[in-house]
PDB file of N, CA and C in Angstrom:
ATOM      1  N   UNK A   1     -16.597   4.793 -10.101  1.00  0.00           N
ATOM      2  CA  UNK A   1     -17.212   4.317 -11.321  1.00  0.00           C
ATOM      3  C   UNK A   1     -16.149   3.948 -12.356  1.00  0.00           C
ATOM      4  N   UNK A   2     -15.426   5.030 -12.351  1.00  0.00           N
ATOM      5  CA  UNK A   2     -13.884   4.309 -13.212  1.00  0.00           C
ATOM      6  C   UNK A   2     -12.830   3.082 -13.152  1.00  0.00           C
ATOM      7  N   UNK A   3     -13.060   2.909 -11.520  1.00  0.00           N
ATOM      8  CA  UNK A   3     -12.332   1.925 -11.338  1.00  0.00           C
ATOM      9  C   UNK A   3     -13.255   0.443 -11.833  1.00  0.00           C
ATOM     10  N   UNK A   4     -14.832   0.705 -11.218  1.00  0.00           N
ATOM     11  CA  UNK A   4     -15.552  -0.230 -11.745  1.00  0.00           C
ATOM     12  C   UNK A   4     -15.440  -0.837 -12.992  1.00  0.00           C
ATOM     13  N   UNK A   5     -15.758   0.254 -14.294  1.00  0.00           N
ATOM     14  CA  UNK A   5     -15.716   0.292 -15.525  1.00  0.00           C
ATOM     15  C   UNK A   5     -14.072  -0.797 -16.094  1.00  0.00           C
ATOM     16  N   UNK A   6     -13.656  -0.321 -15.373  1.00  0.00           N
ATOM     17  CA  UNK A   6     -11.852  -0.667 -15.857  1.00  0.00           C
ATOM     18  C   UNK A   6     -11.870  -2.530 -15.287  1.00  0.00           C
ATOM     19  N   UNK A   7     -12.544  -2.309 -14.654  1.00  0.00           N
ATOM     20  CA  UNK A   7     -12.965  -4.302 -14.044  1.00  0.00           C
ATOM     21  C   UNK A   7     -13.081  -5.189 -14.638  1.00  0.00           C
ATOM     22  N   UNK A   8     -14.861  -4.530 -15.309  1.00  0.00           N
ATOM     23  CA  UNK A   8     -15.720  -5.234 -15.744  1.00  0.00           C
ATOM     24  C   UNK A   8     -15.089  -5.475 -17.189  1.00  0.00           C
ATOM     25  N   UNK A   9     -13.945  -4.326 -17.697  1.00  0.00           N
ATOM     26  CA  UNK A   9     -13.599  -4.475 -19.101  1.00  0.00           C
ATOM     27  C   UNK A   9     -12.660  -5.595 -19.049  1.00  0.00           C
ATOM     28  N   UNK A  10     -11.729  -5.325 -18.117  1.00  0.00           N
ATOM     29  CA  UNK A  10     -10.777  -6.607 -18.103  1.00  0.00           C
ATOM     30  C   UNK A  10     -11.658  -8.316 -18.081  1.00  0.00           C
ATOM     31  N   UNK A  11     -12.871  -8.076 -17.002  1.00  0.00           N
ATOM     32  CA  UNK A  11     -13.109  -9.305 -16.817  1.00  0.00           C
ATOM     33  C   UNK A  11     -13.810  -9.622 -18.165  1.00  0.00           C
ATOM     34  N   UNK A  12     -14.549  -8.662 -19.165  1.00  0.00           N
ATOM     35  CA  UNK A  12     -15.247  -9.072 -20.247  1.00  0.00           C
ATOM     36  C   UNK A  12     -14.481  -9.432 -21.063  1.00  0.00           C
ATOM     37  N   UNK A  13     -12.943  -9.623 -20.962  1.00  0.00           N
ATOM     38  CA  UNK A  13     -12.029  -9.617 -22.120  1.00  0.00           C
ATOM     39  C   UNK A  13     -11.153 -10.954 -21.485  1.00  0.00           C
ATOM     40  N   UNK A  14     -11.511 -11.491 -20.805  1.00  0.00           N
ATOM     41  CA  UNK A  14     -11.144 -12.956 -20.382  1.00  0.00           C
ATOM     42  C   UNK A  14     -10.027 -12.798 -19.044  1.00  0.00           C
ATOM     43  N   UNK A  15      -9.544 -11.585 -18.337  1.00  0.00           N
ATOM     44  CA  UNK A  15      -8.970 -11.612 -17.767  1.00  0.00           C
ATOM     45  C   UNK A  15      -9.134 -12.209 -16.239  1.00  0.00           C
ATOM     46  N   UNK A  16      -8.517 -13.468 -15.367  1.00  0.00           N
ATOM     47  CA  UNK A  16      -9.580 -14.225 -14.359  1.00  0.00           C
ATOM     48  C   UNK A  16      -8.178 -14.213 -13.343  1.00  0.00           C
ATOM     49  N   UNK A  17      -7.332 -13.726 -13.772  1.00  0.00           N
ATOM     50  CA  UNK A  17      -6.144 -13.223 -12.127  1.00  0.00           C
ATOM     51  C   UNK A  17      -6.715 -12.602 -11.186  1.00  0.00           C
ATOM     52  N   UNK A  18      -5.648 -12.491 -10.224  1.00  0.00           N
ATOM     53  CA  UNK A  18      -5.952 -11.531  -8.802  1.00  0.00           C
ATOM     54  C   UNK A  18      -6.329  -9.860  -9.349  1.00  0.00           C
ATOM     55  N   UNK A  19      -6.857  -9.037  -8.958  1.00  0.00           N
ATOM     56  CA  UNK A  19      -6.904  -7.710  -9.448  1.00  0.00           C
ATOM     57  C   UNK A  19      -5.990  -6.644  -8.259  1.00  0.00           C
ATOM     58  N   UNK A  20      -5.045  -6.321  -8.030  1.00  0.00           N
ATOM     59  CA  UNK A  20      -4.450  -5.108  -7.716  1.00  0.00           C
ATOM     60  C   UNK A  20      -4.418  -3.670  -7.967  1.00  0.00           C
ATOM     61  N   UNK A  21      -4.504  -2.692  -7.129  1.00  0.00           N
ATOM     62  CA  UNK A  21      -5.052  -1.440  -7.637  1.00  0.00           C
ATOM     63  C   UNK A  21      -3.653  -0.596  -7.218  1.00  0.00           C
ATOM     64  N   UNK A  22      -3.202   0.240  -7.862  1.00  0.00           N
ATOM     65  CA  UNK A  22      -2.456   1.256  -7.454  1.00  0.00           C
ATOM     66  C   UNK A  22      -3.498   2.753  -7.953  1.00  0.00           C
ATOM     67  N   UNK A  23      -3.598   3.523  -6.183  1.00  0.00           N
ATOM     68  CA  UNK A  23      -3.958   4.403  -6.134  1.00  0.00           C
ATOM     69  C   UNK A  23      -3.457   5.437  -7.116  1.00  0.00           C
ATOM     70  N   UNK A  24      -3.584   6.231  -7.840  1.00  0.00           N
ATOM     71  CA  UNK A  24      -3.132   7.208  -8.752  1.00  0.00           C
ATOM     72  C   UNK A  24      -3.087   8.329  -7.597  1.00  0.00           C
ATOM     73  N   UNK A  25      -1.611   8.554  -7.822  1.00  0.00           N
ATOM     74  CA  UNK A  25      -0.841   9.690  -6.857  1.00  0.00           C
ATOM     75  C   UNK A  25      -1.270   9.239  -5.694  1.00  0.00           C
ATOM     76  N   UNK A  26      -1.205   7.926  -5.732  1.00  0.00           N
ATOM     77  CA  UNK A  26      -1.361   7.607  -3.832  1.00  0.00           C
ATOM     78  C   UNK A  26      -3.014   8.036  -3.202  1.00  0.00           C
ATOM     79  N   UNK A  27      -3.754   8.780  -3.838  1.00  0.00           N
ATOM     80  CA  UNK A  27      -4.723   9.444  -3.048  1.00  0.00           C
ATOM     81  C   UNK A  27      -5.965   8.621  -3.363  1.00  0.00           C
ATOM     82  N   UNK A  28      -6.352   8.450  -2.099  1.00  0.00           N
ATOM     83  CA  UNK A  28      -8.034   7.643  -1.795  1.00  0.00           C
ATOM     84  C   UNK A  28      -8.187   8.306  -0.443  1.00  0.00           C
ATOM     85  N   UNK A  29      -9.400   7.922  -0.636  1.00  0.00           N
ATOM     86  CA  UNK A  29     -10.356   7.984   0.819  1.00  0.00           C
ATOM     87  C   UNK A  29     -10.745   6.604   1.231  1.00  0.00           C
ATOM     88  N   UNK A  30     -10.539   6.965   2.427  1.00  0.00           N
ATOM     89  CA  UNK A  30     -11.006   5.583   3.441  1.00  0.00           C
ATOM     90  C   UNK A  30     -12.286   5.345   2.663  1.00  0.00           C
ATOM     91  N   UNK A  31     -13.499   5.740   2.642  1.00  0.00           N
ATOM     92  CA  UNK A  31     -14.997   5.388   2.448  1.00  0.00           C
ATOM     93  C   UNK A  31     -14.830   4.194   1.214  1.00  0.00           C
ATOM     94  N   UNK A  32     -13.678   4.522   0.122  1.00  0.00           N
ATOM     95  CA  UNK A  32     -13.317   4.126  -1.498  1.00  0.00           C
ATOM     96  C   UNK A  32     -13.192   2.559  -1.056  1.00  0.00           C
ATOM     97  N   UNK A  33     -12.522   2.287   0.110  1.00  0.00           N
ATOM     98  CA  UNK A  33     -11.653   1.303   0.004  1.00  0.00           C
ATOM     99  C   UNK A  33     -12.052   0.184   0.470  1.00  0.00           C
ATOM    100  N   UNK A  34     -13.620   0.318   0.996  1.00  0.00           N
ATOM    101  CA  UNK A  34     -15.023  -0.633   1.243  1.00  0.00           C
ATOM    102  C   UNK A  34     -15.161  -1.489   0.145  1.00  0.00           C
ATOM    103  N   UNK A  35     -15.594  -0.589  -1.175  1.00  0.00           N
ATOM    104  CA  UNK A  35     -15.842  -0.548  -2.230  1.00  0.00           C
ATOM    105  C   UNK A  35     -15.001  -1.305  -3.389  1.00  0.00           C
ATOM    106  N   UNK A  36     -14.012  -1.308  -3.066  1.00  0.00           N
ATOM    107  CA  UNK A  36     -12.744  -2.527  -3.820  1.00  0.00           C
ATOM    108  C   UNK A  36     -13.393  -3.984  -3.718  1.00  0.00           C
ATOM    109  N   UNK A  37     -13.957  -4.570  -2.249  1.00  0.00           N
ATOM    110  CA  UNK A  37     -14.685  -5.506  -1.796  1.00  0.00           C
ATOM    111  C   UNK A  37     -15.217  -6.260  -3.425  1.00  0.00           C
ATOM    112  N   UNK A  38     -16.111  -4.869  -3.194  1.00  0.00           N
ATOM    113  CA  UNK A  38     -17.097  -5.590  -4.078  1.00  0.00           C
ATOM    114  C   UNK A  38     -17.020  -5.808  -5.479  1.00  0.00           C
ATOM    115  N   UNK A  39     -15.920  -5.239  -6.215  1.00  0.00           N
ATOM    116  CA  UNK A  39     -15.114  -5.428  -7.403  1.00  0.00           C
ATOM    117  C   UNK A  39     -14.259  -6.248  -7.337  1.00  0.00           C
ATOM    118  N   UNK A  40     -13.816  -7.358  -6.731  1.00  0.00           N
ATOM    119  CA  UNK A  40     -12.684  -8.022  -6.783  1.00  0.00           C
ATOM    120  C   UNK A  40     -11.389  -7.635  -5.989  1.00  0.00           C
ATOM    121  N   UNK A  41     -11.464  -6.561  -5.926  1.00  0.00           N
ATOM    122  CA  UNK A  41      -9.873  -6.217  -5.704  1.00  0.00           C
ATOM    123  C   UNK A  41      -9.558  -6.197  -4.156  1.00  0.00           C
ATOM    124  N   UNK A  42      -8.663  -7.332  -3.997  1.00  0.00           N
ATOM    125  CA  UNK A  42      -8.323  -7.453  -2.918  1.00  0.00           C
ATOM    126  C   UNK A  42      -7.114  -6.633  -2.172  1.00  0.00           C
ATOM    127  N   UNK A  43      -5.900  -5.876  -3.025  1.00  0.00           N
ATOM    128  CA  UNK A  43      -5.083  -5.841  -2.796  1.00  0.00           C
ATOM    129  C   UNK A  43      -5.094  -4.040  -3.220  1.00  0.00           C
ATOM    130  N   UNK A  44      -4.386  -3.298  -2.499  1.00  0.00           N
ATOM    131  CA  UNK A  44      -4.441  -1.320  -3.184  1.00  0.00           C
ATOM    132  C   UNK A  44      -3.503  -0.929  -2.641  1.00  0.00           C
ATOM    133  N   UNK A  45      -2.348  -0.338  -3.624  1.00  0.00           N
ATOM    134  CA  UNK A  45      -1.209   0.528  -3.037  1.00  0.00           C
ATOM    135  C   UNK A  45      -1.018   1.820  -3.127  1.00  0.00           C
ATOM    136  N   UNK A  46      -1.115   2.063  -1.808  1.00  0.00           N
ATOM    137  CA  UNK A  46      -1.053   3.450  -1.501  1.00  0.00           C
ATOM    138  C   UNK A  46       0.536   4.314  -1.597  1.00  0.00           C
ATOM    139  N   UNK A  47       0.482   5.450  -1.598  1.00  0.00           N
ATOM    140  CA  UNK A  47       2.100   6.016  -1.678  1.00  0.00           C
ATOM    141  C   UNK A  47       2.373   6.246   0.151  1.00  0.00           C
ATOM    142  N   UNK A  48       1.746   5.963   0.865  1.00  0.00           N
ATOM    143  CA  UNK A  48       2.091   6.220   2.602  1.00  0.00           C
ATOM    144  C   UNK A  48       3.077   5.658   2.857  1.00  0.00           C
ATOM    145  N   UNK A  49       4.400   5.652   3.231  1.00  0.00           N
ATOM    146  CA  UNK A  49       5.791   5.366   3.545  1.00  0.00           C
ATOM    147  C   UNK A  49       6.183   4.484   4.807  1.00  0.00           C
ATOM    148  N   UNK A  50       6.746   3.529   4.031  1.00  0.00           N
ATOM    149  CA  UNK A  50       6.737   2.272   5.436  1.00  0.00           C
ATOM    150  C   UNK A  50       7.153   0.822   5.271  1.00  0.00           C
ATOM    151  N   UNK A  51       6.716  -0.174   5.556  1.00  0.00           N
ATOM    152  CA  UNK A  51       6.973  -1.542   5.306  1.00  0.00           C
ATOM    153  C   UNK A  51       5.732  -2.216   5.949  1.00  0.00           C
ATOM    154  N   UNK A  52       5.609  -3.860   5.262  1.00  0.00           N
ATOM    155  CA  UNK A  52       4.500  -4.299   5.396  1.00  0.00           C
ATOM    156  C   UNK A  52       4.660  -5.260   6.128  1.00  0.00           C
ATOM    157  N   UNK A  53       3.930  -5.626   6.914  1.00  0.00           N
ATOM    158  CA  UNK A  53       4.235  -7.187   7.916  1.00  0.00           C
ATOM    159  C   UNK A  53       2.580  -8.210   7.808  1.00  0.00           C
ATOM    160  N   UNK A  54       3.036  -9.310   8.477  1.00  0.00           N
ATOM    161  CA  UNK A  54       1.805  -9.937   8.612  1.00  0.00           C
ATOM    162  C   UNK A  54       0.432  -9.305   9.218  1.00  0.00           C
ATOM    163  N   UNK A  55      -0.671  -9.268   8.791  1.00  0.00           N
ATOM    164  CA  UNK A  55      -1.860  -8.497   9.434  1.00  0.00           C
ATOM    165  C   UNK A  55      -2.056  -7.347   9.284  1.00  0.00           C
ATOM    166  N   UNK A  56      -1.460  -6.730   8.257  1.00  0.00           N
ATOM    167  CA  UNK A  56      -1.355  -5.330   7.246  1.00  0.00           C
ATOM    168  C   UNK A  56      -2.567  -5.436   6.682  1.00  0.00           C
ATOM    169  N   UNK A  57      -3.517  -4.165   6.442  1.00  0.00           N
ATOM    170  CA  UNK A  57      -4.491  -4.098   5.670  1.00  0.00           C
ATOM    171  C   UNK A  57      -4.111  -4.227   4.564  1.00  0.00           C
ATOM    172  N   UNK A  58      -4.285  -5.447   3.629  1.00  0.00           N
ATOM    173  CA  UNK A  58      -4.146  -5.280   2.056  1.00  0.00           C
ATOM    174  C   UNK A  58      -4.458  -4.109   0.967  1.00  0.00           C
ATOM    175  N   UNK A  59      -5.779  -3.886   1.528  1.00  0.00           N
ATOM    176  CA  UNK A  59      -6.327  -2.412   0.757  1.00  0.00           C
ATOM    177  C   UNK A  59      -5.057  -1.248   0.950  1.00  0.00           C
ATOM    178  N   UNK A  60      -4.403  -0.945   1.724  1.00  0.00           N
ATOM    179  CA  UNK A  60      -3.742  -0.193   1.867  1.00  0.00           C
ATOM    180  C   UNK A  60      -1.904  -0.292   2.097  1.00  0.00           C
ATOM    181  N   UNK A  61      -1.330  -1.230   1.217  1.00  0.00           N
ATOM    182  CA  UNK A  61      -0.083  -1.651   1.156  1.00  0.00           C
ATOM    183  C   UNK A  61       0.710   0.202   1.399  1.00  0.00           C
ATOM    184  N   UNK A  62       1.945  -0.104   1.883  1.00  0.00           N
ATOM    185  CA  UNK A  62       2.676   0.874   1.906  1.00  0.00           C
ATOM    186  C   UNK A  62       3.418   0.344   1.019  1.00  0.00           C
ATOM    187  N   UNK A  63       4.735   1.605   0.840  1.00  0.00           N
ATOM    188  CA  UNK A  63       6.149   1.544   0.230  1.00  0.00           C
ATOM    189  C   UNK A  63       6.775   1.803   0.461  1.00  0.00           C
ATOM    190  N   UNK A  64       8.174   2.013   0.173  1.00  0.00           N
ATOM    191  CA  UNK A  64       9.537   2.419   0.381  1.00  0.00           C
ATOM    192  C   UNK A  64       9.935   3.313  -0.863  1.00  0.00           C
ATOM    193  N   UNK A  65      10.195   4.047  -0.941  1.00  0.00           N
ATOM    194  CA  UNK A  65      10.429   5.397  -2.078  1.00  0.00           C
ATOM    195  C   UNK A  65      11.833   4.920  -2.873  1.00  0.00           C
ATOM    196  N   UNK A  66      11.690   4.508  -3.727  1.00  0.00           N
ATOM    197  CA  UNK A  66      12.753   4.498  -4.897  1.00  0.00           C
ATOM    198  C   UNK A  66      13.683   5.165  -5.109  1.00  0.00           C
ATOM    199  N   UNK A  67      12.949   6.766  -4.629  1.00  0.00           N
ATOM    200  CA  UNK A  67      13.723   7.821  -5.079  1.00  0.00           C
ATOM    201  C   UNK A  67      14.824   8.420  -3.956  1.00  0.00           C
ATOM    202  N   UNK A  68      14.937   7.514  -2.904  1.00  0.00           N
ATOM    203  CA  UNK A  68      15.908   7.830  -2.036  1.00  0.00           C
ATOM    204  C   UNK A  68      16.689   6.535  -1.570  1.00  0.00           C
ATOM    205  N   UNK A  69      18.047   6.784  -1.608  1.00  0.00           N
ATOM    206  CA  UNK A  69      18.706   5.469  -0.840  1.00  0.00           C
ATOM    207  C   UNK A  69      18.251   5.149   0.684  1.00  0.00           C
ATOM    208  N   UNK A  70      18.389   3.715   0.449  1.00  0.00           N
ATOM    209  CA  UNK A  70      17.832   3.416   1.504  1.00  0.00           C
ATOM    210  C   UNK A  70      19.081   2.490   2.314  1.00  0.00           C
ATOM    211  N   UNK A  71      19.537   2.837   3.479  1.00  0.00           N
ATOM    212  CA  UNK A  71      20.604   1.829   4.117  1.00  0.00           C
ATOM    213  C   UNK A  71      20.369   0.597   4.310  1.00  0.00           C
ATOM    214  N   UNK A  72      21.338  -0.504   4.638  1.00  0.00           N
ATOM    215  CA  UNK A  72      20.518  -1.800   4.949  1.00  0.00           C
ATOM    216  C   UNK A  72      18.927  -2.175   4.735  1.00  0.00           C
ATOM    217  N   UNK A  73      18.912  -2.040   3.073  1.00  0.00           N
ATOM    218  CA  UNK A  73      17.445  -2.723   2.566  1.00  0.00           C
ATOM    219  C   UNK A  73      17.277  -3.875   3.132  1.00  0.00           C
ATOM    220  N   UNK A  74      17.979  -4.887   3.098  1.00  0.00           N
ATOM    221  CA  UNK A  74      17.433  -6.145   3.614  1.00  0.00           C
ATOM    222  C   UNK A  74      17.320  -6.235   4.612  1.00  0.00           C
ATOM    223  N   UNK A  75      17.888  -5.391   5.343  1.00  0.00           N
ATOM    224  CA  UNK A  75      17.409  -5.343   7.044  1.00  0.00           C
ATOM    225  C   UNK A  75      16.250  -5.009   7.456  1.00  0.00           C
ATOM    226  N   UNK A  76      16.149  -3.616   7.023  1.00  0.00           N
ATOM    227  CA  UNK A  76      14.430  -3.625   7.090  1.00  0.00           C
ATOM    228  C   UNK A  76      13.615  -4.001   6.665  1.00  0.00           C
ATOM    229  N   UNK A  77      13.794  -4.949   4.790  1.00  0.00           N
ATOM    230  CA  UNK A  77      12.730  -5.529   4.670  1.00  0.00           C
ATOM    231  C   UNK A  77      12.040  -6.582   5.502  1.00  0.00           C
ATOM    232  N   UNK A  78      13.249  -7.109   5.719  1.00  0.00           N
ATOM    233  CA  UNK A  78      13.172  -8.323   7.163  1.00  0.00           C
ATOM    234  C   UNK A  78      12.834  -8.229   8.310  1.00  0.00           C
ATOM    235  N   UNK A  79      13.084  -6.933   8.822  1.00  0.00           N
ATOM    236  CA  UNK A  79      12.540  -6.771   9.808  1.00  0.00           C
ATOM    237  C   UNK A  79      11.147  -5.959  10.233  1.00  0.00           C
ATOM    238  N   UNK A  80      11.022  -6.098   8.543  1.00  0.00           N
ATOM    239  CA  UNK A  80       9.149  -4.678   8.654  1.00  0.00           C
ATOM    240  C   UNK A  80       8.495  -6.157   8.293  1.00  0.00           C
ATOM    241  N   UNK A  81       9.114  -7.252   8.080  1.00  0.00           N
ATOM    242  CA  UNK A  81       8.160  -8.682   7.835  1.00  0.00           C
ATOM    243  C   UNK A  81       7.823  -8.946   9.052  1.00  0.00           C
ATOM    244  N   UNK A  82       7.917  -8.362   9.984  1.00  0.00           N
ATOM    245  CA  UNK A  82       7.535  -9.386  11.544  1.00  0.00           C
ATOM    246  C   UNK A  82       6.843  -8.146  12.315  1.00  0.00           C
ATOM    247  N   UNK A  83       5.784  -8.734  12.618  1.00  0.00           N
ATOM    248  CA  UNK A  83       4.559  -8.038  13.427  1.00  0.00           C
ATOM    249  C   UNK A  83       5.072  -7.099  14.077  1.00  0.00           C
ATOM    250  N   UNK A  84       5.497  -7.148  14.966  1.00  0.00           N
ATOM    251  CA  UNK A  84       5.904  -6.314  15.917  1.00  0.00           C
ATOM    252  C   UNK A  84       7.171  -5.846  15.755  1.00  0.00           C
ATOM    253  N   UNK A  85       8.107  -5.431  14.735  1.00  0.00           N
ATOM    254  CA  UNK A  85       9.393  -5.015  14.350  1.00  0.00           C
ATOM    255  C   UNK A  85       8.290  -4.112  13.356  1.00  0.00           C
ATOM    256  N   UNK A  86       7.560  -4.822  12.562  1.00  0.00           N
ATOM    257  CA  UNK A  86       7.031  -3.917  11.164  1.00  0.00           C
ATOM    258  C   UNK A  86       6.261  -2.636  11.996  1.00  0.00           C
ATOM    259  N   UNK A  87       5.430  -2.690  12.999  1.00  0.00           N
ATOM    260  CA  UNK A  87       4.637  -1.989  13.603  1.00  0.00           C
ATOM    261  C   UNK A  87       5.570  -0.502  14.234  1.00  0.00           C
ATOM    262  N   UNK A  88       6.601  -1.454  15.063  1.00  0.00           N
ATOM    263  CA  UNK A  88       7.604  -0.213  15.656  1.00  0.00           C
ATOM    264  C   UNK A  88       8.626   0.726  14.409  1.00  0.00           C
ATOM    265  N   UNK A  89       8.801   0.142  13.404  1.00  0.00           N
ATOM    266  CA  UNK A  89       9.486   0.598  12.042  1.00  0.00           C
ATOM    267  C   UNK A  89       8.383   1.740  11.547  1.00  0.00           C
ATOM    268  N   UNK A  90       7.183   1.236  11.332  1.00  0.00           N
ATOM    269  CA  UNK A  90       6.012   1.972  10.726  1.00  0.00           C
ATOM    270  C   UNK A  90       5.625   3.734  11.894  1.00  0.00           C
ATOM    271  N   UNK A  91       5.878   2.956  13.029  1.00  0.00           N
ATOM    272  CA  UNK A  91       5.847   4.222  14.193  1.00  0.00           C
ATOM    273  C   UNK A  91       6.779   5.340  13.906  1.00  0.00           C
ATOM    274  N   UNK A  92       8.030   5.190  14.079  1.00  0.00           N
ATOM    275  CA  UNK A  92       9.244   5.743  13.497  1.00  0.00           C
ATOM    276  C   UNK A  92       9.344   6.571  12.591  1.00  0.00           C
ATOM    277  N   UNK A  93       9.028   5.492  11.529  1.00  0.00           N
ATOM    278  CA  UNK A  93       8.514   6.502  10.025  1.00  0.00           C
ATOM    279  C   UNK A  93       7.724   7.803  10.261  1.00  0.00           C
ATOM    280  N   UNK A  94       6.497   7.594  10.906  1.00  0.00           N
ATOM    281  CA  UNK A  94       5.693   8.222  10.590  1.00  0.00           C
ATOM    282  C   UNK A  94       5.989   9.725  11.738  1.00  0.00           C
ATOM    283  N   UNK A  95       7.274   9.022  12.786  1.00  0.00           N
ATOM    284  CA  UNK A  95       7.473  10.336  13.462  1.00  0.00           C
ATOM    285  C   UNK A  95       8.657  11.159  12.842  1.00  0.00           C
ATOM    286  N   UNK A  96       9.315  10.317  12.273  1.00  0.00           N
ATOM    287  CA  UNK A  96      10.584  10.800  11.198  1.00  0.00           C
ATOM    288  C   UNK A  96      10.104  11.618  10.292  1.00  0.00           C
ATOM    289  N   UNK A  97       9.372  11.325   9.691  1.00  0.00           N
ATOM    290  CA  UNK A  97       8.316  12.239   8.354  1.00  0.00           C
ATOM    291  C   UNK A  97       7.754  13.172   9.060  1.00  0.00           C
ATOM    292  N   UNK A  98       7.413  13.171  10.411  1.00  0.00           N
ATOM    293  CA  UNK A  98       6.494  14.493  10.786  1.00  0.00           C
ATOM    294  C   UNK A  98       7.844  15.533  11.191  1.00  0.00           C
ATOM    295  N   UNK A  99       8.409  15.087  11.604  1.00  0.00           N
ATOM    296  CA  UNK A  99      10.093  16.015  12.160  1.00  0.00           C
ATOM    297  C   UNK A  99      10.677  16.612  11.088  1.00  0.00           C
ATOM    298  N   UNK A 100      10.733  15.697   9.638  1.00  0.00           N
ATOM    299  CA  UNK A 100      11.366  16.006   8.731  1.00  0.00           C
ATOM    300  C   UNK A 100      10.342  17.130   8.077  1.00  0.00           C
ATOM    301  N   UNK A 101       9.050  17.261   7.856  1.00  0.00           N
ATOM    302  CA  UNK A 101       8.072  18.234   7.367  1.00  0.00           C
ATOM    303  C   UNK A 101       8.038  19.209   7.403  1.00  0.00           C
ATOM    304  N   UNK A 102       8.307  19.456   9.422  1.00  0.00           N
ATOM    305  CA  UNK A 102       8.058  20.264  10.153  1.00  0.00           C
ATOM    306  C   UNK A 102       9.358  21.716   9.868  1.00  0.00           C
ATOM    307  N   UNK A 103      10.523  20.947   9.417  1.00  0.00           N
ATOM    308  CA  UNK A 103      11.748  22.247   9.214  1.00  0.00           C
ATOM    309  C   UNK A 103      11.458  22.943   8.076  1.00  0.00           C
TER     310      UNK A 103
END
């Protein structure tokens, strides 16, 4: 309802751009993200750790954390741009983060 409210104010106030959502502290539920649909908002960034390639759910953009250096940025941005490099990068991550949790 908040996110609704926050819409309809922009759109009553002449605002007619794309609408983008950043999740607050990253956290949604899948069921939420139906529901963007029907407000405009095509696009929602989540805090889930990764890179984005072609055929990425928009509702659910990843990122790359600011708060840590990252080696060869342009390498991986470039290479999380291509389907099947972004997919095997995104795999990785997500087993790197479970290894790293786990100590």
């Amino acid at each position: 309802r908040d996110i609704a409210t926050s819409v309809q104010t922009l759109r009553d106030r002449g605002y007619t751009h794309e609408l983008h959502l950043a999740w607050p502290w990253g956290y949604f539920r899948k069921e939420w993200l139906d529901d963007l649909a029907s407000l405009g908002i095509r696009y929602s960034y989540t805090m889930r750790p990764g890179t984005n390639y072609p055929g990425c759910d928009p509702k659910t953009i990843m990122r790359l954390s600011g708060e840590k250096n990252v080696v060869n940025l342009e390498l991986l941005c470039s290479a999380g741009s291509s389907p099947v490099y972004g997919k095997l990068l995104n795999g990785a991550s997500k087993i790197w983060g479970t290894l790293r949790s786990s100590r």
